[in-house]
PDB file of N, CA and C in Angstrom:
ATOM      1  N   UNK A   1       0.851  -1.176   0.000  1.00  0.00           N
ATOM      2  CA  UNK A   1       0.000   0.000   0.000  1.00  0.00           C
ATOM      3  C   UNK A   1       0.898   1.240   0.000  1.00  0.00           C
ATOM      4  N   UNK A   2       0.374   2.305  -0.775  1.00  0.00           N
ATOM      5  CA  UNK A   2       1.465   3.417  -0.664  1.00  0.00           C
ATOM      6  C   UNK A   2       0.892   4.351  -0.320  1.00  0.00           C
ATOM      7  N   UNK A   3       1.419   4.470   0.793  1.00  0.00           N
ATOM      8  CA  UNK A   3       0.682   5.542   2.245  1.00  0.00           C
ATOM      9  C   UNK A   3       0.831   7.115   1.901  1.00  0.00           C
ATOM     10  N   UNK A   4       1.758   7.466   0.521  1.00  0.00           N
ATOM     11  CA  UNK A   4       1.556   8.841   0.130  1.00  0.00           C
ATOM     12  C   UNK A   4       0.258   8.722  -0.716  1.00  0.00           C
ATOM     13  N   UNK A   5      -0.071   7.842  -1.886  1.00  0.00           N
ATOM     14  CA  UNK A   5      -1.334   8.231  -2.367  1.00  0.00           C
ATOM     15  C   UNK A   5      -2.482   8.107  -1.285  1.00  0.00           C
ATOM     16  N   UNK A   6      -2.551   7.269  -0.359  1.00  0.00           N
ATOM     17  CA  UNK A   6      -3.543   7.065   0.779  1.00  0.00           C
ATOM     18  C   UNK A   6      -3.499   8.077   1.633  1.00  0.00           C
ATOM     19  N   UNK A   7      -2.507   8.735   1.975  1.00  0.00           N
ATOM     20  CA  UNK A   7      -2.119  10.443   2.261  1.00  0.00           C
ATOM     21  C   UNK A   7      -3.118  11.363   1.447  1.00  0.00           C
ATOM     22  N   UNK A   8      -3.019  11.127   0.364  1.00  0.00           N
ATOM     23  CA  UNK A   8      -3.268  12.079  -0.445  1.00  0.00           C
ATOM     24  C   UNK A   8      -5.229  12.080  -0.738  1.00  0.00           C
ATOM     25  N   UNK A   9      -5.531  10.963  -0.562  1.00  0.00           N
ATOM     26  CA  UNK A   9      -6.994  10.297  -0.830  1.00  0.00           C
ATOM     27  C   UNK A   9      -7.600  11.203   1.023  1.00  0.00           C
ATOM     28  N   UNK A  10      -6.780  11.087   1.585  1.00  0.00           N
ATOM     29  CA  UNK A  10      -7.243  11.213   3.432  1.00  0.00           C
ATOM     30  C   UNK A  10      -7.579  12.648   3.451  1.00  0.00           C
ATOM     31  N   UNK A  11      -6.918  13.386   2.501  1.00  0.00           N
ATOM     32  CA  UNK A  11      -6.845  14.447   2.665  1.00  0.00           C
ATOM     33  C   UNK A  11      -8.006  15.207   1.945  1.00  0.00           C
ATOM     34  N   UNK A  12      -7.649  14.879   0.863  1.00  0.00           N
ATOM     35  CA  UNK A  12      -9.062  15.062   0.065  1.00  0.00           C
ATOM     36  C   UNK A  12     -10.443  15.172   0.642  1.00  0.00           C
ATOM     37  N   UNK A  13     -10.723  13.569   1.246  1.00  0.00           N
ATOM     38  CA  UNK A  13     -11.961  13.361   1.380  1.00  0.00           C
ATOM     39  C   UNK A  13     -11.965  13.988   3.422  1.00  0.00           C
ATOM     40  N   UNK A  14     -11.397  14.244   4.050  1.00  0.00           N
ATOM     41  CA  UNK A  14     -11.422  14.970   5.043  1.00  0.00           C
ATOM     42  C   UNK A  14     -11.555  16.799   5.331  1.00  0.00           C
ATOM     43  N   UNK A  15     -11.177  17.018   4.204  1.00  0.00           N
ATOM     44  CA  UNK A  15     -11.552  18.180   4.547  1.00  0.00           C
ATOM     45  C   UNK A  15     -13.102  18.520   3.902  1.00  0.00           C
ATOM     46  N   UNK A  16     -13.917  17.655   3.307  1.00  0.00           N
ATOM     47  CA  UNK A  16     -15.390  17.950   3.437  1.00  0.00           C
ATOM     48  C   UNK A  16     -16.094  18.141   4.434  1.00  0.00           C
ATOM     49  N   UNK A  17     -17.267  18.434   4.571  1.00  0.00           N
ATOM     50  CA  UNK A  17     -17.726  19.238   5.394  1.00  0.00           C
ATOM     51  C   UNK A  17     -18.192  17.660   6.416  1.00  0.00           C
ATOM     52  N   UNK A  18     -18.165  17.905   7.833  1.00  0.00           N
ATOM     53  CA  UNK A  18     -18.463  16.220   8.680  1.00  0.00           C
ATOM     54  C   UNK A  18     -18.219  14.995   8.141  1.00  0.00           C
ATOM     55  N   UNK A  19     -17.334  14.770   7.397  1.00  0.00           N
ATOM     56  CA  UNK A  19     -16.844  13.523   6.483  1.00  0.00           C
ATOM     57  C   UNK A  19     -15.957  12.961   7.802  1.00  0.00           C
ATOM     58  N   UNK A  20     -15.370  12.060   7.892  1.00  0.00           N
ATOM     59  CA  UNK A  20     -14.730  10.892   8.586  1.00  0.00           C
ATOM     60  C   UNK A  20     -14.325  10.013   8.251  1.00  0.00           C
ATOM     61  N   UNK A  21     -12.804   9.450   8.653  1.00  0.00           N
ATOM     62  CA  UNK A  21     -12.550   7.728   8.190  1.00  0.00           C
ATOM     63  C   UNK A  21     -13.214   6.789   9.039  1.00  0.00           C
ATOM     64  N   UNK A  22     -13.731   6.161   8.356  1.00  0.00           N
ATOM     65  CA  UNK A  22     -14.346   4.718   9.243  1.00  0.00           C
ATOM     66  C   UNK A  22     -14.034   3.307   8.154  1.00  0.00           C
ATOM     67  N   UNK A  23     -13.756   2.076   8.286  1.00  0.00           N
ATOM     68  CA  UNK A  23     -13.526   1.229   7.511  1.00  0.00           C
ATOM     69  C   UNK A  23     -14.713   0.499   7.406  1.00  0.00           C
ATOM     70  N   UNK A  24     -14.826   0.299   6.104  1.00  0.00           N
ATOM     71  CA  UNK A  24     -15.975  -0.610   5.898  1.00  0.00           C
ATOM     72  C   UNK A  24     -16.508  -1.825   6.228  1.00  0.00           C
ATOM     73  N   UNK A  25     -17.050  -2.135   6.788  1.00  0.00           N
ATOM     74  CA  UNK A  25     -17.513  -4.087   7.269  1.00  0.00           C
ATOM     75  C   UNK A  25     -16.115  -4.248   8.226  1.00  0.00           C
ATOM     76  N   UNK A  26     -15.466  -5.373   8.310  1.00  0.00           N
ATOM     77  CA  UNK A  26     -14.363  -6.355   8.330  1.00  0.00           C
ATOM     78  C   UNK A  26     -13.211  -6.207   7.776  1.00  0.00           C
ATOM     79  N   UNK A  27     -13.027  -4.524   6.850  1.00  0.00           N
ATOM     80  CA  UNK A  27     -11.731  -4.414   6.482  1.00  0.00           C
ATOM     81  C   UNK A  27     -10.913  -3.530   7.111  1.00  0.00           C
ATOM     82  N   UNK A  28      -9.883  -3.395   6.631  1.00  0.00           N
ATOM     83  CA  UNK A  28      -8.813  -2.886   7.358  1.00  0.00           C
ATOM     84  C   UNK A  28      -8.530  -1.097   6.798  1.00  0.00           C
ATOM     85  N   UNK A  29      -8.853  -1.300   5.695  1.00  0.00           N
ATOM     86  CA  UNK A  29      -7.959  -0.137   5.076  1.00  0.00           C
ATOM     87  C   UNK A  29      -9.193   1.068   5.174  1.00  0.00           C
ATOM     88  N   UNK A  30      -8.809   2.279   4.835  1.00  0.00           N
ATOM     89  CA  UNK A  30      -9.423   3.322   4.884  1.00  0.00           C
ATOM     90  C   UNK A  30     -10.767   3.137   3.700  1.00  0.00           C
ATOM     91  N   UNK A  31     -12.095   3.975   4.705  1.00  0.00           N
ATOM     92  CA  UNK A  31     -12.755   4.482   4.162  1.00  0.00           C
ATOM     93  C   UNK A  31     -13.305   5.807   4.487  1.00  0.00           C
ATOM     94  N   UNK A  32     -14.218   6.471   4.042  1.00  0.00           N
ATOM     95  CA  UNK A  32     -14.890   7.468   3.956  1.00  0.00           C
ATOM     96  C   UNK A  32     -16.240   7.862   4.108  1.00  0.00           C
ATOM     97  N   UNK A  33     -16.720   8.666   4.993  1.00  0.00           N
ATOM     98  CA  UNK A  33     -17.877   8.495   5.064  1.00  0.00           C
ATOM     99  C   UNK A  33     -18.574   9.902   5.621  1.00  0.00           C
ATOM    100  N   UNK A  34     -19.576  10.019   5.425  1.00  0.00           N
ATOM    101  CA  UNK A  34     -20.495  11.580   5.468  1.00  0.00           C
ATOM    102  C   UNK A  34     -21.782  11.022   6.527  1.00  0.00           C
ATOM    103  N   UNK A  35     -22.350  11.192   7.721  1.00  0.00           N
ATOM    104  CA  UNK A  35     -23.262  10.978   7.989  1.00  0.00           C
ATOM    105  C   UNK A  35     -23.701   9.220   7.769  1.00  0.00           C
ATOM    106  N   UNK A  36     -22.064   8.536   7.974  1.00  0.00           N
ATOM    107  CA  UNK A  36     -22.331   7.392   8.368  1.00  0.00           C
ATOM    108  C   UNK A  36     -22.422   6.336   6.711  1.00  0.00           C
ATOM    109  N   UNK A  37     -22.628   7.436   5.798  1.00  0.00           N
ATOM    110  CA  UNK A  37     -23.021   6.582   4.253  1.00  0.00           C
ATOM    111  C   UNK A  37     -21.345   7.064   3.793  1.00  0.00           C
ATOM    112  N   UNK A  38     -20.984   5.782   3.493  1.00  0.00           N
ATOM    113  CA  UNK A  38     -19.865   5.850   2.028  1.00  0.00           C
ATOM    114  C   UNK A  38     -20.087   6.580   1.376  1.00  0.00           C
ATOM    115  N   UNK A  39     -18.874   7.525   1.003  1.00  0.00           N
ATOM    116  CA  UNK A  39     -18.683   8.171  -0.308  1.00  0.00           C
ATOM    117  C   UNK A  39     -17.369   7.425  -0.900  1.00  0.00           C
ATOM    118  N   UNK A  40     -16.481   7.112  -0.153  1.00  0.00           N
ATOM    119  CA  UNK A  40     -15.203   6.407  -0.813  1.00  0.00           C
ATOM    120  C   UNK A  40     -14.892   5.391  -0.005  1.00  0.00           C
ATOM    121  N   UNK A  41     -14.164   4.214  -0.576  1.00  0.00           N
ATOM    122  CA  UNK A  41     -13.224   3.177   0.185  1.00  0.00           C
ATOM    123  C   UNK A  41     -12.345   2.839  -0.608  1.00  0.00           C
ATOM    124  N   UNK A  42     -11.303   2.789   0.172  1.00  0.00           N
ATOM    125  CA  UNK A  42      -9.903   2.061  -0.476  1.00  0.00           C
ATOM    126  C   UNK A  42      -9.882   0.463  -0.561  1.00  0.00           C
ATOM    127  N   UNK A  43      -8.798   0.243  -1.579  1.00  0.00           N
ATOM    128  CA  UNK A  43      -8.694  -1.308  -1.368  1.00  0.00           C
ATOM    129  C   UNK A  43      -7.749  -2.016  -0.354  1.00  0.00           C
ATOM    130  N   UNK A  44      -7.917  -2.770   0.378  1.00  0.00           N
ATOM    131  CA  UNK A  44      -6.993  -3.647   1.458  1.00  0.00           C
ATOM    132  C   UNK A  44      -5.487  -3.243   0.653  1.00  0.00           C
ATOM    133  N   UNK A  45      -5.245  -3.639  -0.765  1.00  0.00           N
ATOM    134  CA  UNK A  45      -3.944  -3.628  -1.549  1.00  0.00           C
ATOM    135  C   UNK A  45      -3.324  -2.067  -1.472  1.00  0.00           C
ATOM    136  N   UNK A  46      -4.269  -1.034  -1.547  1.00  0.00           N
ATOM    137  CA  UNK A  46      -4.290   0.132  -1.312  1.00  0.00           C
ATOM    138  C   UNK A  46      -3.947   0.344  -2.824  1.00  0.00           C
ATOM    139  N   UNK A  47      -4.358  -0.390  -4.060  1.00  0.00           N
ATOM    140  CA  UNK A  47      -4.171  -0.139  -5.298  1.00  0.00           C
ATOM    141  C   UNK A  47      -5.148   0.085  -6.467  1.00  0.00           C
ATOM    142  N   UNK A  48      -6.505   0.406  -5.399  1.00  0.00           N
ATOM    143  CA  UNK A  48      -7.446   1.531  -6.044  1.00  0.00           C
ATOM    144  C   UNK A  48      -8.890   1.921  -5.324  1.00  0.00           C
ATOM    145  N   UNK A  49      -9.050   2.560  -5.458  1.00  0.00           N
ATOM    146  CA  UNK A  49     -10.459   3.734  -4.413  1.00  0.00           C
ATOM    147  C   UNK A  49     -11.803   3.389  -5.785  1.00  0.00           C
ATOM    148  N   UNK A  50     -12.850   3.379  -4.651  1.00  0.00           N
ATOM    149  CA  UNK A  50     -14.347   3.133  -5.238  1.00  0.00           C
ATOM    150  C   UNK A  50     -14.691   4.165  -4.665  1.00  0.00           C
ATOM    151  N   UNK A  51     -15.585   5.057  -5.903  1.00  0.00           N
ATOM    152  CA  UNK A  51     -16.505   6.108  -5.380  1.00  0.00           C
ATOM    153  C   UNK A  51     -17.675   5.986  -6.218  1.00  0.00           C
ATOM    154  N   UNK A  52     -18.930   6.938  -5.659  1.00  0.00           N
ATOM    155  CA  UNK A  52     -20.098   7.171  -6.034  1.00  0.00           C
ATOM    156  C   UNK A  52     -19.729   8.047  -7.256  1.00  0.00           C
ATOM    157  N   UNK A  53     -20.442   7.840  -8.383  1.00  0.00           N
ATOM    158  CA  UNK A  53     -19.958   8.681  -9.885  1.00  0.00           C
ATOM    159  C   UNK A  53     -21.795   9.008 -10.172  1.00  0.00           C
ATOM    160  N   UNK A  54     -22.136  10.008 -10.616  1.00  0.00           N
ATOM    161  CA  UNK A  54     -23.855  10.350 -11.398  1.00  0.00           C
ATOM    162  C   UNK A  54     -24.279   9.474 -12.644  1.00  0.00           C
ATOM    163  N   UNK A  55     -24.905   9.943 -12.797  1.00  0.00           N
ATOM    164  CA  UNK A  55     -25.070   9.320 -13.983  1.00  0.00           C
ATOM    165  C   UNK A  55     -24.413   9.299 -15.560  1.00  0.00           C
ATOM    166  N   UNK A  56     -23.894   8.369 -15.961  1.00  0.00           N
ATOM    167  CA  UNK A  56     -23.171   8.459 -17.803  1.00  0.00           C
ATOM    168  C   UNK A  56     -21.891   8.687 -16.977  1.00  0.00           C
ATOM    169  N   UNK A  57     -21.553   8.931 -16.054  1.00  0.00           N
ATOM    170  CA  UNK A  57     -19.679   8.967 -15.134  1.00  0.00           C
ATOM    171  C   UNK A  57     -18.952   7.799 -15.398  1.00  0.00           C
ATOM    172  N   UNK A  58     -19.504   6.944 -14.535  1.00  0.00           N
ATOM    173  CA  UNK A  58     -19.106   5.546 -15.025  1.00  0.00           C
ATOM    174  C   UNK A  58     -18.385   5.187 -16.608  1.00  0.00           C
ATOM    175  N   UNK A  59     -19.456   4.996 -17.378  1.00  0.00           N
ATOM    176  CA  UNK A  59     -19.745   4.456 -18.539  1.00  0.00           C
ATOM    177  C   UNK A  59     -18.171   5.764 -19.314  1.00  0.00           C
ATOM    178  N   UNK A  60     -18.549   7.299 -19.019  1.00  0.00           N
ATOM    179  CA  UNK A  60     -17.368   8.432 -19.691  1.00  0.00           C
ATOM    180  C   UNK A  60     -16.092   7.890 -19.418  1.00  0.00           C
ATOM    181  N   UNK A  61     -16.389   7.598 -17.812  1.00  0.00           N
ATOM    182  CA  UNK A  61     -14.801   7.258 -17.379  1.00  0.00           C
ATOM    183  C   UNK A  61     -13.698   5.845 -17.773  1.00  0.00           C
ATOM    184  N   UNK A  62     -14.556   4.840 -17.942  1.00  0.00           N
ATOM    185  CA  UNK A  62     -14.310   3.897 -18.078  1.00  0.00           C
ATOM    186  C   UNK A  62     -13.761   3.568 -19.798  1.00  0.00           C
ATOM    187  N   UNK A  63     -14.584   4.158 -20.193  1.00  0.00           N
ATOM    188  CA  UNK A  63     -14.342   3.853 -21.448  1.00  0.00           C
ATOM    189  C   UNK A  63     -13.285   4.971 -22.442  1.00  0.00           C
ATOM    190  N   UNK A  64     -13.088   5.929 -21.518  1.00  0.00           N
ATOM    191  CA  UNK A  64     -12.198   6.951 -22.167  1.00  0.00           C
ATOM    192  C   UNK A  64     -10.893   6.619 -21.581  1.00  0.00           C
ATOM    193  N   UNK A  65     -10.564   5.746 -20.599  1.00  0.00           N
ATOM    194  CA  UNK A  65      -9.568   5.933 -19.325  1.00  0.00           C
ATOM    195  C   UNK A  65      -9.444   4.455 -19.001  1.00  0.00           C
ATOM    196  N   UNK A  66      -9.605   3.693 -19.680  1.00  0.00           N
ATOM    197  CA  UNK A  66      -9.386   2.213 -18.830  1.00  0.00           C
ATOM    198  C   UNK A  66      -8.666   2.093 -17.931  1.00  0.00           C
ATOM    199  N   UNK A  67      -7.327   2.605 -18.275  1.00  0.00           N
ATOM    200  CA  UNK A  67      -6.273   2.154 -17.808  1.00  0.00           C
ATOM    201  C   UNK A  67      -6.286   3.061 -16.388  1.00  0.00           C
ATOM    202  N   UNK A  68      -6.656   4.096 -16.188  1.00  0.00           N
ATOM    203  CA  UNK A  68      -7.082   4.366 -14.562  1.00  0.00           C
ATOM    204  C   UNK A  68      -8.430   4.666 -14.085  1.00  0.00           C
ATOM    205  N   UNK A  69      -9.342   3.948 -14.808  1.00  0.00           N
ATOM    206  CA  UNK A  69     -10.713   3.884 -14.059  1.00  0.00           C
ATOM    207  C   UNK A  69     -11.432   2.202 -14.928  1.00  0.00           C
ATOM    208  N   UNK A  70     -12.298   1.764 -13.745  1.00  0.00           N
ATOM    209  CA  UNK A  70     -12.781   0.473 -13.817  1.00  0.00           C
ATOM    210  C   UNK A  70     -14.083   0.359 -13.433  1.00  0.00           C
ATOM    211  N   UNK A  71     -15.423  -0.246 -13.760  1.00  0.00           N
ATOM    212  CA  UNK A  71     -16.377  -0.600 -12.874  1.00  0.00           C
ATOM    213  C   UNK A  71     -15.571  -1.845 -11.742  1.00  0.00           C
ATOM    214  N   UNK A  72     -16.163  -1.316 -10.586  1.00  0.00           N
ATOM    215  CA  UNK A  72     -15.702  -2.257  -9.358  1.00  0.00           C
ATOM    216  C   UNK A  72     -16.875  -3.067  -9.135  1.00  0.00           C
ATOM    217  N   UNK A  73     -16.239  -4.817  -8.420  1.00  0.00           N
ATOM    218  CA  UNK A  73     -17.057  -5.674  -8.326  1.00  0.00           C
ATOM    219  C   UNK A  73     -18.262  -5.736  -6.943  1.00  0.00           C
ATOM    220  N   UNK A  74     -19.127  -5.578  -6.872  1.00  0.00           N
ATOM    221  CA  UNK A  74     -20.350  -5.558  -5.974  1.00  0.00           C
ATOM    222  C   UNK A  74     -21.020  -4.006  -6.201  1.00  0.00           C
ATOM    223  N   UNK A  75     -20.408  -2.930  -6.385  1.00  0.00           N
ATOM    224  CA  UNK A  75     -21.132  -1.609  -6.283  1.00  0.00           C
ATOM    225  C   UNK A  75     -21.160  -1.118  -7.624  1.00  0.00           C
ATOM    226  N   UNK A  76     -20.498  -1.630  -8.931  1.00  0.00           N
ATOM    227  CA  UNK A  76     -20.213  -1.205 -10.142  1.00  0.00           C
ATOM    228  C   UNK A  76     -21.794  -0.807 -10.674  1.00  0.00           C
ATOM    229  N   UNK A  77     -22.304  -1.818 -10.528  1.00  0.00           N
ATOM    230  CA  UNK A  77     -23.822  -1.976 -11.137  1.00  0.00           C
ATOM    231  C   UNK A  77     -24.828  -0.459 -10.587  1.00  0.00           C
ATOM    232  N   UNK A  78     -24.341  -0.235  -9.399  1.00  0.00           N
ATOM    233  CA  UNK A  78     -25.181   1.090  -8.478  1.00  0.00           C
ATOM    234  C   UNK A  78     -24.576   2.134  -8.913  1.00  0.00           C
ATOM    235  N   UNK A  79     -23.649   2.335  -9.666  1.00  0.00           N
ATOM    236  CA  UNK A  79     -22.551   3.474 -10.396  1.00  0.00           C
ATOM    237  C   UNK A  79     -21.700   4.229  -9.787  1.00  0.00           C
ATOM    238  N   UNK A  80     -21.379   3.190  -9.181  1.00  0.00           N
ATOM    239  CA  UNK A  80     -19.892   3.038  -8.693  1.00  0.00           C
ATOM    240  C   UNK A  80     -18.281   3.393  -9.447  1.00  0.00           C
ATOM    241  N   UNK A  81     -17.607   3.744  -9.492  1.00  0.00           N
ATOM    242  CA  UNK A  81     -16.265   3.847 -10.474  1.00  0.00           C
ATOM    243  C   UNK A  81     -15.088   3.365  -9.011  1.00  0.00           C
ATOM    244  N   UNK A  82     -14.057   2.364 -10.008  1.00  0.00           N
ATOM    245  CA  UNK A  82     -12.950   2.345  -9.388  1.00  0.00           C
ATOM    246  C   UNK A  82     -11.812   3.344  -9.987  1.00  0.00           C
ATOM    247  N   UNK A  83     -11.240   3.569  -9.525  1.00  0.00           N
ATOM    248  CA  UNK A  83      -9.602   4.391 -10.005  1.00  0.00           C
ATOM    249  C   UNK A  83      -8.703   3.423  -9.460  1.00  0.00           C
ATOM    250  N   UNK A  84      -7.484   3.209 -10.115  1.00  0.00           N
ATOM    251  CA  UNK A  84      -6.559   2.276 -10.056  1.00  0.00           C
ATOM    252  C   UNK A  84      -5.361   3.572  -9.245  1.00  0.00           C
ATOM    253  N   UNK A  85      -5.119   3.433  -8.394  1.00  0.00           N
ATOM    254  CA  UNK A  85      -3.982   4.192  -7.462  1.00  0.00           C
ATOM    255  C   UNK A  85      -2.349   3.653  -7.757  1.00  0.00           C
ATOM    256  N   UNK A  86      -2.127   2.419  -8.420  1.00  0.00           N
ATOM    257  CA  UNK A  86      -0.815   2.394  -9.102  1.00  0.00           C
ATOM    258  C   UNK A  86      -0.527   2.614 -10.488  1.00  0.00           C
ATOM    259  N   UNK A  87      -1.213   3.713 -11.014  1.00  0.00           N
ATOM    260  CA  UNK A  87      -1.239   4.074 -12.120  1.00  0.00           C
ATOM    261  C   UNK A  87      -1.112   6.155 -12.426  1.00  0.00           C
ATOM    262  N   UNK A  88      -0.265   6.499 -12.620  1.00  0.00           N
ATOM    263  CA  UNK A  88      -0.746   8.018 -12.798  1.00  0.00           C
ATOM    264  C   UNK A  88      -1.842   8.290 -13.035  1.00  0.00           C
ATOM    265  N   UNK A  89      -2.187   9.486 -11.837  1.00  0.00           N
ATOM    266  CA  UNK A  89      -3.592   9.609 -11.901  1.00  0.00           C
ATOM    267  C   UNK A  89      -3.116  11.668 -11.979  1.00  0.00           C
ATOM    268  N   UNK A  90      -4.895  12.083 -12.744  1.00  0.00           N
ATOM    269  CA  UNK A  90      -4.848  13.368 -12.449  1.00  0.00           C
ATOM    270  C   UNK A  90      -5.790  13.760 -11.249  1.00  0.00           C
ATOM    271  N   UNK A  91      -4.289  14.192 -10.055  1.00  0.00           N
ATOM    272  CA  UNK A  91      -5.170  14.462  -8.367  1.00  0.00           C
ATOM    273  C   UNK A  91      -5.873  15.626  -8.546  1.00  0.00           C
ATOM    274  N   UNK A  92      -6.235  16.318  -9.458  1.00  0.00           N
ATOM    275  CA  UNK A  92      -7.723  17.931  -9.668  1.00  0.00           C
ATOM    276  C   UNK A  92      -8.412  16.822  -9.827  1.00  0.00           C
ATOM    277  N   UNK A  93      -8.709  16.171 -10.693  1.00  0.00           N
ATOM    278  CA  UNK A  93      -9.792  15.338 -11.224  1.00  0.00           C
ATOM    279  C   UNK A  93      -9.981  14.428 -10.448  1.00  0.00           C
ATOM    280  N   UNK A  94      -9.013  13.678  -9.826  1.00  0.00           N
ATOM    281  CA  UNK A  94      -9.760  12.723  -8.715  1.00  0.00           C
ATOM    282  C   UNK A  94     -10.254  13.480  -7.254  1.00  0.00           C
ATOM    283  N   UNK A  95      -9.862  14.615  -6.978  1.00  0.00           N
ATOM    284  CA  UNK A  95     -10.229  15.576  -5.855  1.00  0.00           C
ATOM    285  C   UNK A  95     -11.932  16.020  -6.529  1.00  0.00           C
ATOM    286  N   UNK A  96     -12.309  16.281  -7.732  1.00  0.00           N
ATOM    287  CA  UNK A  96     -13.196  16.636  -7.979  1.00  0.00           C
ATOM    288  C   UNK A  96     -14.519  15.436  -7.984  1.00  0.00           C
ATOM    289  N   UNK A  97     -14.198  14.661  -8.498  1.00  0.00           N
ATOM    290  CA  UNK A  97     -14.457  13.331  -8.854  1.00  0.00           C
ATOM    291  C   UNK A  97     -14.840  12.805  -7.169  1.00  0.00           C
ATOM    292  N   UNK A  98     -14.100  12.728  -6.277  1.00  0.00           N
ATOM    293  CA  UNK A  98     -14.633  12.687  -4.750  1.00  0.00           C
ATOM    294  C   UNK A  98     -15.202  13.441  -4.156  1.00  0.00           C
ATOM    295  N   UNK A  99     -15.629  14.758  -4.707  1.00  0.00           N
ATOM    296  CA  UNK A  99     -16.210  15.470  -4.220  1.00  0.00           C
ATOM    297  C   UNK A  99     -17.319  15.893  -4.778  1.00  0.00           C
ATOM    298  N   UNK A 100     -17.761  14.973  -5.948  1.00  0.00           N
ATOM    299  CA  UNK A 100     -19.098  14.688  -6.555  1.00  0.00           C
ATOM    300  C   UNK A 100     -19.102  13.462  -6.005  1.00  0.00           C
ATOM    301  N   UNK A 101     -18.734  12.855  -5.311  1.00  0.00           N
ATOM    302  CA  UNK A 101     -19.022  11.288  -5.129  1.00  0.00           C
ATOM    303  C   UNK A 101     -19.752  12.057  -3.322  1.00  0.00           C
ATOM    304  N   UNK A 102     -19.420  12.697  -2.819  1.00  0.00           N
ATOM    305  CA  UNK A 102     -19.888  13.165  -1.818  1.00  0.00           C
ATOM    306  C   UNK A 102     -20.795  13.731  -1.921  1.00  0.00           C
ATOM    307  N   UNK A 103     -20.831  14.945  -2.858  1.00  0.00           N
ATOM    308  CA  UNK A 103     -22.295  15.584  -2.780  1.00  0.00           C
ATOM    309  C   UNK A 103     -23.501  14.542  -3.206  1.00  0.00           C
ATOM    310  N   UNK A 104     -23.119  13.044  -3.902  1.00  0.00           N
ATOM    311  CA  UNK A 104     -24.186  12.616  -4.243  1.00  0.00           C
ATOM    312  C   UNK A 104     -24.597  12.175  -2.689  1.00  0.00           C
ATOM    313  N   UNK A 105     -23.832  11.663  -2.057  1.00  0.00           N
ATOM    314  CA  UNK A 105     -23.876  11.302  -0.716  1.00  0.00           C
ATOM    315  C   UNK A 105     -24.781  11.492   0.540  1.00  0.00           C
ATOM    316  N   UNK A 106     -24.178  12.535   0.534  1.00  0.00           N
ATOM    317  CA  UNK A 106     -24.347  13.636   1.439  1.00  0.00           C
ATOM    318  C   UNK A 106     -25.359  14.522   1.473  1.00  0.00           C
ATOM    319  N   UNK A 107     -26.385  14.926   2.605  1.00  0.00           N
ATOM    320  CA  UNK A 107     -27.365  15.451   2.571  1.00  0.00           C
ATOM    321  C   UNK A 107     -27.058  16.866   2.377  1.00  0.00           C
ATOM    322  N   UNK A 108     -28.397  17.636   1.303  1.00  0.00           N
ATOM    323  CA  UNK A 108     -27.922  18.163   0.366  1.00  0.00           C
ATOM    324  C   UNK A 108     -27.606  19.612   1.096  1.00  0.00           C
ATOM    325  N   UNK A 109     -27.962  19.972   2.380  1.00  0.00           N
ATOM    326  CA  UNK A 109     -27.321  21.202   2.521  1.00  0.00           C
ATOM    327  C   UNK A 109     -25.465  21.324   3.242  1.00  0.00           C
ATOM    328  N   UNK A 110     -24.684  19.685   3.390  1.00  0.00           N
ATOM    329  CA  UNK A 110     -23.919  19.314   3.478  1.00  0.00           C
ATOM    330  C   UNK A 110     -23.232  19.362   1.876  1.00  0.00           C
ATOM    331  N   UNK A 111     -23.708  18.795   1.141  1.00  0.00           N
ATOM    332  CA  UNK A 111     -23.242  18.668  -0.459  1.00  0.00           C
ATOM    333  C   UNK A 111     -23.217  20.171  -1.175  1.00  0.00           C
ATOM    334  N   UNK A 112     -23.897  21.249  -0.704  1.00  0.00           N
ATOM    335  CA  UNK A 112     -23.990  22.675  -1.043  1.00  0.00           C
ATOM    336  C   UNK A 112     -23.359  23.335  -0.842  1.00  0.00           C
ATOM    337  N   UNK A 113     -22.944  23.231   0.483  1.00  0.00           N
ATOM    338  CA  UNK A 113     -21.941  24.225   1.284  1.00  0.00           C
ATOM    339  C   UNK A 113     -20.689  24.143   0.680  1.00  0.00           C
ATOM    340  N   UNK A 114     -19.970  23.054  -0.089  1.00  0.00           N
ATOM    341  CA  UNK A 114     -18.585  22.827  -0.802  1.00  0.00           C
ATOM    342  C   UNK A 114     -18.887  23.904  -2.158  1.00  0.00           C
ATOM    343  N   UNK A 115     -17.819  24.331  -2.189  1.00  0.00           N
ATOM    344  CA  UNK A 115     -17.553  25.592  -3.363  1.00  0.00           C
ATOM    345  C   UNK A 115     -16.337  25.547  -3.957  1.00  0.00           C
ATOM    346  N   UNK A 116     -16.414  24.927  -5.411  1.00  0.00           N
ATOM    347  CA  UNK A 116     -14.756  24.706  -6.084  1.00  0.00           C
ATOM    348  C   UNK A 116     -14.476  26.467  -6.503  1.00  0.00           C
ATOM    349  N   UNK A 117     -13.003  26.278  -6.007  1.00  0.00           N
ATOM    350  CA  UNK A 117     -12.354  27.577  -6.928  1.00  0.00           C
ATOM    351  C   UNK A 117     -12.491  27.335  -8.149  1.00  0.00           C
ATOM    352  N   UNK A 118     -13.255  28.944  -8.468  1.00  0.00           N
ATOM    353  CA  UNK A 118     -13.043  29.646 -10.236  1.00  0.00           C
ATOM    354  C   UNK A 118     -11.861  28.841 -11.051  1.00  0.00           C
ATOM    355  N   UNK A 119     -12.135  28.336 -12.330  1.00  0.00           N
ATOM    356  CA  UNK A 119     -10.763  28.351 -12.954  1.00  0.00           C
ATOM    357  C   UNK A 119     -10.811  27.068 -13.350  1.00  0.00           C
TER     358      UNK A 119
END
């Protein structure tokens, strides 16, 4: 597991508004969570993150990007996206990308209050 990209994922998804790590079920490795609901989890390998994506996300990402985005197995079908974390990734786009995976999340005057810089 490489504890700078998992650094880098902690950081992200912590500075949303009441977000928290909590691990999912029986695993070990980091997850994410808003009011108790997943917005992100890492893998045990720490070699790629599942988030909540809207609608046509999935299907854009996957198919433009194989090589660092995947449908993941059990949540893929609910529109889910994996990102592969041993692969160069662009961290604006995965910071953004988690932070639509939150506002879908997250109750909506929690999901409102986040404001991306202009630009």
């Amino acid at each position: 597991m490489d504890e700078t990209v998992i650094t880098r994922i902690r950081e992200i998804c912590l500075r949303l508004p009441e977000a928290l790590e909590k691990p999912f079920g029986g695993h070990t490795s980091p997850a994410f969570r808003v009011r108790n609901k997943l917005f992100v989890m890492t893998s045990e390998d720490g070699l790629s993150m599942t988030f909540k994506a809207g609608p046509g996300v999935q299907e854009a990402l996957v198919s433009d990007a194989p090589e660092q985005f995947f449908v993941p197995p059990y949540v893929g079908s609910k529109g889910w996206v994996g990102a592969r974390l041993d692969v160069p990734q662009d961290w604006a786009e995965i910071a953004d990308l988690i932070e639509d995976s939150y506002r879908l999340i997250a109750p909506r005057r929690l999901g409102a209050s986040i404001v991306r810089p202009a630009g």
